[in-house]
N, C-alpha and C. Protein backbone atom coordinates (compact mmCIF):
# COMPACT_ATOMS: atom_id res chain seq x y z
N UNK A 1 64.93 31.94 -53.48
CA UNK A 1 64.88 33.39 -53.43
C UNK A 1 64.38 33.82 -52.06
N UNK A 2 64.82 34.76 -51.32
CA UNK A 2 64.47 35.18 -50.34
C UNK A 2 63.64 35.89 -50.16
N UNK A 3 62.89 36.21 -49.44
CA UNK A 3 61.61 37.14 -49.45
C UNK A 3 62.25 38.57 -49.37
N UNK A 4 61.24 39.86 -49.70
CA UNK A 4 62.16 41.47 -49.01
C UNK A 4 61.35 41.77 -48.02
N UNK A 5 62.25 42.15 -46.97
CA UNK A 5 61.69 43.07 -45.35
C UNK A 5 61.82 44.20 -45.92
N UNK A 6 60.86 45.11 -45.63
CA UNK A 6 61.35 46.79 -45.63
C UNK A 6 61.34 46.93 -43.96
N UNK A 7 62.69 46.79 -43.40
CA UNK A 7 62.81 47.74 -42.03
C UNK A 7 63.02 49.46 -41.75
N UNK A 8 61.70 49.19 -40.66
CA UNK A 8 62.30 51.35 -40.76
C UNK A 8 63.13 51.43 -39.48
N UNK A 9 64.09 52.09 -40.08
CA UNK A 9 65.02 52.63 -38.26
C UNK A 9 64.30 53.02 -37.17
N UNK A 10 64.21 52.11 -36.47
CA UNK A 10 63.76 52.71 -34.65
C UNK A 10 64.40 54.41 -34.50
N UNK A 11 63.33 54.95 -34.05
CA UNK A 11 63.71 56.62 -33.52
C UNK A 11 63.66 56.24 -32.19
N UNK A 12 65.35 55.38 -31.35
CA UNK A 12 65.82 55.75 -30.46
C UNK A 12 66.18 56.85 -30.14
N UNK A 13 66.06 57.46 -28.54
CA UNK A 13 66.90 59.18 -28.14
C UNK A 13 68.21 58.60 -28.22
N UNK A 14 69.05 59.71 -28.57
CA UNK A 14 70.83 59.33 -28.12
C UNK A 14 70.75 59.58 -26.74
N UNK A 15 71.58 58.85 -26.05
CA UNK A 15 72.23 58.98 -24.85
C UNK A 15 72.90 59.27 -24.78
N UNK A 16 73.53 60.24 -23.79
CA UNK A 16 75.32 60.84 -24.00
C UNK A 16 76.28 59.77 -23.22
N UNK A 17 75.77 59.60 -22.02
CA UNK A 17 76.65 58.55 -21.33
C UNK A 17 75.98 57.55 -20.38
N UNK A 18 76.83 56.83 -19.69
CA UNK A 18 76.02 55.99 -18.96
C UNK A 18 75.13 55.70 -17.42
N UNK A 19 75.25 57.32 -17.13
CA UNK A 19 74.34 58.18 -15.89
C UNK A 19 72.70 57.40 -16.85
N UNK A 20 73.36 58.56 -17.42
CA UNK A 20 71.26 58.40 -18.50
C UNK A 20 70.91 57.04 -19.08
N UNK A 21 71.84 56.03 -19.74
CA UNK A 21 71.47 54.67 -20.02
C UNK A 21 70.66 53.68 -18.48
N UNK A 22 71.70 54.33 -17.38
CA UNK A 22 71.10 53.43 -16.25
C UNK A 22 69.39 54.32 -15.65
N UNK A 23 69.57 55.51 -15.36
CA UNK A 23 68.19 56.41 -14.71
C UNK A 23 67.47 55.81 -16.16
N UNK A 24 67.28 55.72 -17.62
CA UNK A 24 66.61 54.63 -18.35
C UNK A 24 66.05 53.88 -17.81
N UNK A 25 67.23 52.71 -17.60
CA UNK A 25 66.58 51.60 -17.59
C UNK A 25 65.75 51.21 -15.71
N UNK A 26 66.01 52.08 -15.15
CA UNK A 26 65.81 52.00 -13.47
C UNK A 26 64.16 52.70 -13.91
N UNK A 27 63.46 53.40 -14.88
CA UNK A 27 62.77 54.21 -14.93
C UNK A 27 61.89 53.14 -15.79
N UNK A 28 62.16 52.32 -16.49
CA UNK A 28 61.40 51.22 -17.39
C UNK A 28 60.55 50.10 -16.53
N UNK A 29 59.82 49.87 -16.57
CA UNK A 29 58.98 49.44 -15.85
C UNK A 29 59.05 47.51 -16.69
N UNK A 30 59.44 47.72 -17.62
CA UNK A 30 59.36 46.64 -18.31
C UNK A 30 61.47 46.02 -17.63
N UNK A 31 62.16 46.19 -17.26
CA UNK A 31 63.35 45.96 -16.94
C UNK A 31 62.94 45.30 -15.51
N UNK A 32 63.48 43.78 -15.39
CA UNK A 32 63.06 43.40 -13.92
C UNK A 32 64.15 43.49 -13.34
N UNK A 33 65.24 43.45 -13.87
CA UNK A 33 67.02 43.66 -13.13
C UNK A 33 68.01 44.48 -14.10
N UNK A 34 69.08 45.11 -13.31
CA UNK A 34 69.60 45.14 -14.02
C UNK A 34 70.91 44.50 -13.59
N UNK A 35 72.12 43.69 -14.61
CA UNK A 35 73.52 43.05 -14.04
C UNK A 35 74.45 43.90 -14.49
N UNK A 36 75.18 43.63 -13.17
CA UNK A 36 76.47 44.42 -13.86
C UNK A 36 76.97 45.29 -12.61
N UNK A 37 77.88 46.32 -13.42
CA UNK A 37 78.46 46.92 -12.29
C UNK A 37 77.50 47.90 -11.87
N UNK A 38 77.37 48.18 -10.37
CA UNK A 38 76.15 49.04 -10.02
C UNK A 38 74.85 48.45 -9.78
N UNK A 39 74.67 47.15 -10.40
CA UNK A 39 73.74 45.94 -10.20
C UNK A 39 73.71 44.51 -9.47
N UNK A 40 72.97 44.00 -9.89
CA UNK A 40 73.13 42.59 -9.46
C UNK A 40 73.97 41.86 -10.01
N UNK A 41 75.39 41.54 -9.64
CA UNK A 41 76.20 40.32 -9.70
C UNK A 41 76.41 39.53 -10.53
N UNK A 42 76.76 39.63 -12.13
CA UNK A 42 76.62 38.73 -12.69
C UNK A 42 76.46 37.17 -12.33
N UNK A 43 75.21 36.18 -13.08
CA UNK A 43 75.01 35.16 -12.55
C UNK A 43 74.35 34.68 -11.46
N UNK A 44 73.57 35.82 -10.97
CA UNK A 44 73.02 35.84 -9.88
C UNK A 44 71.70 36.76 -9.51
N UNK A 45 70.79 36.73 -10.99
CA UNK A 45 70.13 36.97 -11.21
C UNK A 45 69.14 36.23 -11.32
N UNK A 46 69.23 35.24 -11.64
CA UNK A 46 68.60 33.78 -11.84
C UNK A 46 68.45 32.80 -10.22
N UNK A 47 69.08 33.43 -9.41
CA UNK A 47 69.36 32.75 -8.48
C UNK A 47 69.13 33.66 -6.87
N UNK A 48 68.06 33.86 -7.10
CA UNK A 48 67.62 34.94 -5.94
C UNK A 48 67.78 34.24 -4.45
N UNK A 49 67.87 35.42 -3.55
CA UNK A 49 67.95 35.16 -1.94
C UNK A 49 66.79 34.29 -1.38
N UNK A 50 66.40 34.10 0.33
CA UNK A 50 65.43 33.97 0.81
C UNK A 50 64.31 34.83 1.05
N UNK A 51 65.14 36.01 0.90
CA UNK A 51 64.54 38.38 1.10
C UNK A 51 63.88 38.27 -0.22
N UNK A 52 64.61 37.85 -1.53
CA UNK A 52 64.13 38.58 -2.79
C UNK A 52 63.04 37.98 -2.97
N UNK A 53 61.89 39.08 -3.07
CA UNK A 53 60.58 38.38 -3.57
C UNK A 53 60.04 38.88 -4.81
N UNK A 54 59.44 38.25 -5.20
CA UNK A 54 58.38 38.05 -6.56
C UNK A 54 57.72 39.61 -6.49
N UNK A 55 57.92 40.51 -7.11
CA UNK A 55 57.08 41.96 -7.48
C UNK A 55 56.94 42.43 -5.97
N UNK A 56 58.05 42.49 -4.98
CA UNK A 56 58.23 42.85 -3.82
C UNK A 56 57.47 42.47 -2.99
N UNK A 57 56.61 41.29 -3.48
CA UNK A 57 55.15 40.44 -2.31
C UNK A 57 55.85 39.44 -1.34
N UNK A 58 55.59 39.28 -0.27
CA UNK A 58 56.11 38.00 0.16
C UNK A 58 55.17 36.76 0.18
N UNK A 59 55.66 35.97 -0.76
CA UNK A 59 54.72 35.13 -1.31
C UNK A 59 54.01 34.10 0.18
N UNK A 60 55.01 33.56 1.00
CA UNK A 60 54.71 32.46 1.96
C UNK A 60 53.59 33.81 2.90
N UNK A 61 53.87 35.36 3.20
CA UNK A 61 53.06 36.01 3.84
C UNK A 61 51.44 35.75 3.20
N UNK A 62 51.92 35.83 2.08
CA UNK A 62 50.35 35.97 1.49
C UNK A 62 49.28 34.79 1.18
N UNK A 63 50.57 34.02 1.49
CA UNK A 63 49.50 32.74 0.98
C UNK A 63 49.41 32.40 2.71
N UNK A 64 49.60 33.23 3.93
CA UNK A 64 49.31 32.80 5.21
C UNK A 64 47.51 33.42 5.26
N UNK A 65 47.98 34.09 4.49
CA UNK A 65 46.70 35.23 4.82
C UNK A 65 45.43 34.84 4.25
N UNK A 66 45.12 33.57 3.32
CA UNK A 66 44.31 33.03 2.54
C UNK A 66 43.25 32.70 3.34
């Protein structure tokens, strides 16, 4: 026998289109990328530059500065 969940519906806002889904997610602080069109490259998110740094720090700067 399976156990019972009572789920309550999330009170998401509607969005009308996808202007407001992206100013969303660009506005979320919890979103570290976004892919896709208008974004980063599918597949290439995982696979950052020599420029892209960690929470915009440059890590080798900071660890000069120790």
């Amino acid at each position: 026998m399976m156990p019972f969940f009572s789920h309550q519906p999330a009170s998401l806002p509607v969005l009308d289109d996808a202007k407001q889904v992206t100013a969303r997610l660009k506005d979320n602080e919890a979103v570290q990328c976004i892919c896709g069109s208008g974004g980063i490259a599918f597949g290439q998110a995982q696979r950052p530059s020599l420029m892209d740094y960690a929470d915009g720090v440059d890590t080798m700067q900071f660890l000069l500065t120790l």
